[in-house]
C-alpha atoms as a PDB file:
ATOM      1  CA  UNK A   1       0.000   0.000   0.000  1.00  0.00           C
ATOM      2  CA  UNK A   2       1.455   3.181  -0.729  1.00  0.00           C
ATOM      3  CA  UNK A   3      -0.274   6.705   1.003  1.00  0.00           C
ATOM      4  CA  UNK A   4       0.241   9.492  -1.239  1.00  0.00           C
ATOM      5  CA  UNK A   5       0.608  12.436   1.998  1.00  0.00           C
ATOM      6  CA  UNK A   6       2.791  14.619  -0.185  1.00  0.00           C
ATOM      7  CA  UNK A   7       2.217  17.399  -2.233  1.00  0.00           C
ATOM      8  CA  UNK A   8      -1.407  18.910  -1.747  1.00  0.00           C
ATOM      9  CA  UNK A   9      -1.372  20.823  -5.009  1.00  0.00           C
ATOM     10  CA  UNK A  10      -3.393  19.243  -7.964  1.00  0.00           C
ATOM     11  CA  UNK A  11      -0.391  18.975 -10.048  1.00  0.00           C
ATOM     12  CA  UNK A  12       1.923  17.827  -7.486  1.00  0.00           C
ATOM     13  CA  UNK A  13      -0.631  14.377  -7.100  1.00  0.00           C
ATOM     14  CA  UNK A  14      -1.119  13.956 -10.625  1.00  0.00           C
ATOM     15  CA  UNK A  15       2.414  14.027 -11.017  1.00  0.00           C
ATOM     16  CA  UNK A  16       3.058  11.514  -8.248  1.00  0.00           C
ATOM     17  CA  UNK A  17       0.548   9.626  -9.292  1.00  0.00           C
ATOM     18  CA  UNK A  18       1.410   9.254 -12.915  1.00  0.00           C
ATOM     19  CA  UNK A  19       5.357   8.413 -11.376  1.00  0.00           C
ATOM     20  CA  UNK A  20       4.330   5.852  -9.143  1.00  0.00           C
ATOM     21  CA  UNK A  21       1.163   3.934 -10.366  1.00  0.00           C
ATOM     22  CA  UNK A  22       4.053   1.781 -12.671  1.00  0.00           C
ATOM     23  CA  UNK A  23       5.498   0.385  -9.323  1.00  0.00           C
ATOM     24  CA  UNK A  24       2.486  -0.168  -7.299  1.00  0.00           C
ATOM     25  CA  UNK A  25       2.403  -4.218  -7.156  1.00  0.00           C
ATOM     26  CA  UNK A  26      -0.184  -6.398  -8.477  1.00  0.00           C
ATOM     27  CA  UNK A  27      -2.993  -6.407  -5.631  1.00  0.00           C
ATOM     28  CA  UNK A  28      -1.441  -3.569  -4.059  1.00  0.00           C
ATOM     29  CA  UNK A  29      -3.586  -0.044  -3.539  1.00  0.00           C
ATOM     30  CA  UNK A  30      -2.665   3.828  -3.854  1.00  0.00           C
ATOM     31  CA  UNK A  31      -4.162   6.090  -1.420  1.00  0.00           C
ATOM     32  CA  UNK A  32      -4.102   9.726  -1.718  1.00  0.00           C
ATOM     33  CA  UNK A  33      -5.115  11.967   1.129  1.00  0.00           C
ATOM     34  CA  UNK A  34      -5.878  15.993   1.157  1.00  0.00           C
ATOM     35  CA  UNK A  35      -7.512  15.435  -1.954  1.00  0.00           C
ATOM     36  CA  UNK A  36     -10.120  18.702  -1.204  1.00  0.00           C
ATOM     37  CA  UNK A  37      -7.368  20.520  -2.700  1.00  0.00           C
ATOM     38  CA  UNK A  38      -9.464  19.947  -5.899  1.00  0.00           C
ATOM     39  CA  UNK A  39     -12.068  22.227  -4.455  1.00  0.00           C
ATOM     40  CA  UNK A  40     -11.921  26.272  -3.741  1.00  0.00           C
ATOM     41  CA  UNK A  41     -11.936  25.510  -0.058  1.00  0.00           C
ATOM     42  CA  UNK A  42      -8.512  27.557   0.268  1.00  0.00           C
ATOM     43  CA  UNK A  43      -7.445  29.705  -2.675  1.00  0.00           C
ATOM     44  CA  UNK A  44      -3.820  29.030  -2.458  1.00  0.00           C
ATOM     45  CA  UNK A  45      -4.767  25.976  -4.373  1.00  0.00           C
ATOM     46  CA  UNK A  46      -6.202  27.872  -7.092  1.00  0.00           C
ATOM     47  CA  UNK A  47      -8.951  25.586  -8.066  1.00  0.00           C
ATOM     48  CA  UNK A  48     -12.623  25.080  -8.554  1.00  0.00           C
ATOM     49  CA  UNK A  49     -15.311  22.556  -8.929  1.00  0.00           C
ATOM     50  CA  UNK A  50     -15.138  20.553 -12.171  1.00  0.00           C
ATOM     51  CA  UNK A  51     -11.661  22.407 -12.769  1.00  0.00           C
ATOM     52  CA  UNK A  52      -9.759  20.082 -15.501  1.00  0.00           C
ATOM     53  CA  UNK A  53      -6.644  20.455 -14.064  1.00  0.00           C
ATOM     54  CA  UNK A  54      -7.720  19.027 -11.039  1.00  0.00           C
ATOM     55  CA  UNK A  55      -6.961  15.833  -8.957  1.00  0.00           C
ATOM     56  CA  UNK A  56     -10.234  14.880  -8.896  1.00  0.00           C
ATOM     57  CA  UNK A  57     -11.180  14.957 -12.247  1.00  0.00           C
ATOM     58  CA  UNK A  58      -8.240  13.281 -13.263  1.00  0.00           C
ATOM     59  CA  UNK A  59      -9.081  10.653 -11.454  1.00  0.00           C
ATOM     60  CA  UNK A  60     -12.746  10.843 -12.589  1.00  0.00           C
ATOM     61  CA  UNK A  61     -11.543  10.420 -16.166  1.00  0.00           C
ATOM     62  CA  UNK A  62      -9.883   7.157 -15.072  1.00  0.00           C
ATOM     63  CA  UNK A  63     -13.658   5.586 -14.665  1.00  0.00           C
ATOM     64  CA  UNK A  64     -13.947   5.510 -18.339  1.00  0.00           C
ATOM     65  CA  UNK A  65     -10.541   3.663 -18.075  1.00  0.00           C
ATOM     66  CA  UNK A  66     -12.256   0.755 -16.300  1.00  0.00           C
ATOM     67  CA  UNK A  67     -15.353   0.870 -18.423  1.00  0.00           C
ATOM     68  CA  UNK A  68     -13.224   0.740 -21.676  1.00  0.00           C
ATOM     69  CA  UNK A  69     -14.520  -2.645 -22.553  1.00  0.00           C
ATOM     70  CA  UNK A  70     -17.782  -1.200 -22.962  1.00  0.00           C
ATOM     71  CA  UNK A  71     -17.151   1.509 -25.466  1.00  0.00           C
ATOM     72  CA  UNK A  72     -17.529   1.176 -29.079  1.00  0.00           C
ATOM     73  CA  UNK A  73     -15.017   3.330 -29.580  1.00  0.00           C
ATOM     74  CA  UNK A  74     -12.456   3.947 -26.917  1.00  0.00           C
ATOM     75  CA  UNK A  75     -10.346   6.727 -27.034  1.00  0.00           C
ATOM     76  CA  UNK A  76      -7.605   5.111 -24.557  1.00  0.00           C
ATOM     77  CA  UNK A  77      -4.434   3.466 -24.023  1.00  0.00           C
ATOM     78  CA  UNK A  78      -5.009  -0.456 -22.742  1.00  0.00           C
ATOM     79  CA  UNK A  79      -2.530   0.972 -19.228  1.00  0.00           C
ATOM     80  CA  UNK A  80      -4.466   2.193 -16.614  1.00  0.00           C
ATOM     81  CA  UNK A  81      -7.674  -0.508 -17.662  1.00  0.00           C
ATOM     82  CA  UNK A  82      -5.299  -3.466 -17.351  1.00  0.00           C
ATOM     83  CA  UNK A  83      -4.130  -2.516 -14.266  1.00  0.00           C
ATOM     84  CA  UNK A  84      -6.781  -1.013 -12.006  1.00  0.00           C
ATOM     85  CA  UNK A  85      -9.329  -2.950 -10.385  1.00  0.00           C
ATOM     86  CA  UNK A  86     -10.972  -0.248  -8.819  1.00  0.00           C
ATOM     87  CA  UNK A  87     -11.318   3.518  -7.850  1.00  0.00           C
ATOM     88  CA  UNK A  88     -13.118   4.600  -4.492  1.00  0.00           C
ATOM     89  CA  UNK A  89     -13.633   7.980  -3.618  1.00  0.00           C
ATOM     90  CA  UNK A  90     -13.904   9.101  -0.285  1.00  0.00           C
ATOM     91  CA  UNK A  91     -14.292  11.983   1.486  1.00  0.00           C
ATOM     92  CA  UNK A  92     -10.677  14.407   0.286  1.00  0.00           C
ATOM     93  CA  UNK A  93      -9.516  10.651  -0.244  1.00  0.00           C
ATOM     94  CA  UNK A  94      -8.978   8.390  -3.180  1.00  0.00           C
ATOM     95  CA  UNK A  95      -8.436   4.800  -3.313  1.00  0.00           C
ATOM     96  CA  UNK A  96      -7.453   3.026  -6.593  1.00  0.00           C
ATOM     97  CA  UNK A  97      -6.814  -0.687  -6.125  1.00  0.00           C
ATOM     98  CA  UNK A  98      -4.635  -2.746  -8.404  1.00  0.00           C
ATOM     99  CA  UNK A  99      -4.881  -5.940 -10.352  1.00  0.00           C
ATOM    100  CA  UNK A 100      -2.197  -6.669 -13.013  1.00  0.00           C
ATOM    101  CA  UNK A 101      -2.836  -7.170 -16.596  1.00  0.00           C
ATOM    102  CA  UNK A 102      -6.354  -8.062 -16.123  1.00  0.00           C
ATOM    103  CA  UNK A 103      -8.139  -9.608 -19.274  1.00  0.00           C
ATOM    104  CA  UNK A 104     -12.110  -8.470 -19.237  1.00  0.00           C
ATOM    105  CA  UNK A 105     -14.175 -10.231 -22.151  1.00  0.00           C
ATOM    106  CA  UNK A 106     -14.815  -7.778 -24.580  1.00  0.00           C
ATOM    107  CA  UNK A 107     -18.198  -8.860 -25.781  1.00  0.00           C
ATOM    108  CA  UNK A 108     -21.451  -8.219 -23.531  1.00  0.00           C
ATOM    109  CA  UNK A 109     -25.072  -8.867 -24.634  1.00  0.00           C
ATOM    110  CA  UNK A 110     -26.775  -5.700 -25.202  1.00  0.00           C
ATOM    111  CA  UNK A 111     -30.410  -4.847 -23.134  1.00  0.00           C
END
């Protein structure tokens, strides 16, 4: 498990993030913390809601990541889908839990 308690500036998780996720073992989980630094709470963080820079919608893009299997035509890399299991969000937390090179079937039956 590694706790990201580092940097509480957007970019500064991204960036750890993106530097560390490679390492992370298979079945292991990244936690970030202080994650409200998304938000406008305190303007030294010089963000907003829905801010595209942000931490959180980073991390909000990486849903479509784990639904990839069920878009006709995905716009992403096969990385982050193989490789995370799942992504829990928690109050100024996030959770992302890994499982290695994970094969989903690509066909589903449609309603």
């Amino acid at each position: 498990m590694i706790i990201d308690d580092g940097g509480h500036f957007m970019n500064q998780q991204i960036l750890t993030f993106k530097q560390i996720f490679s390492s992370i073992n298979d079945n292991g989980v990244y936690l970030c913390e202080d994650t409200h630094s998304s938000y406008s709470f305190n303007p030294k963080y010089k963000s907003k809601l829905n801010n595209p820079k942000s931490y959180i919608e980073y991390m909000k893009k990486l849903i479509d990541h784990l639904h990839f299997y069920y878009i006709d035509e995905p716009p992403f890399s096969n990385y982050y889908r193989s490789n995370i299991y799942s992504i829990n969000f928690y109050d100024s937390i996030v959770v992302v839990n890994i499982k290695k090179n994970q094969q989903k079937p690509r066909s589903i039956k449609k309603l």
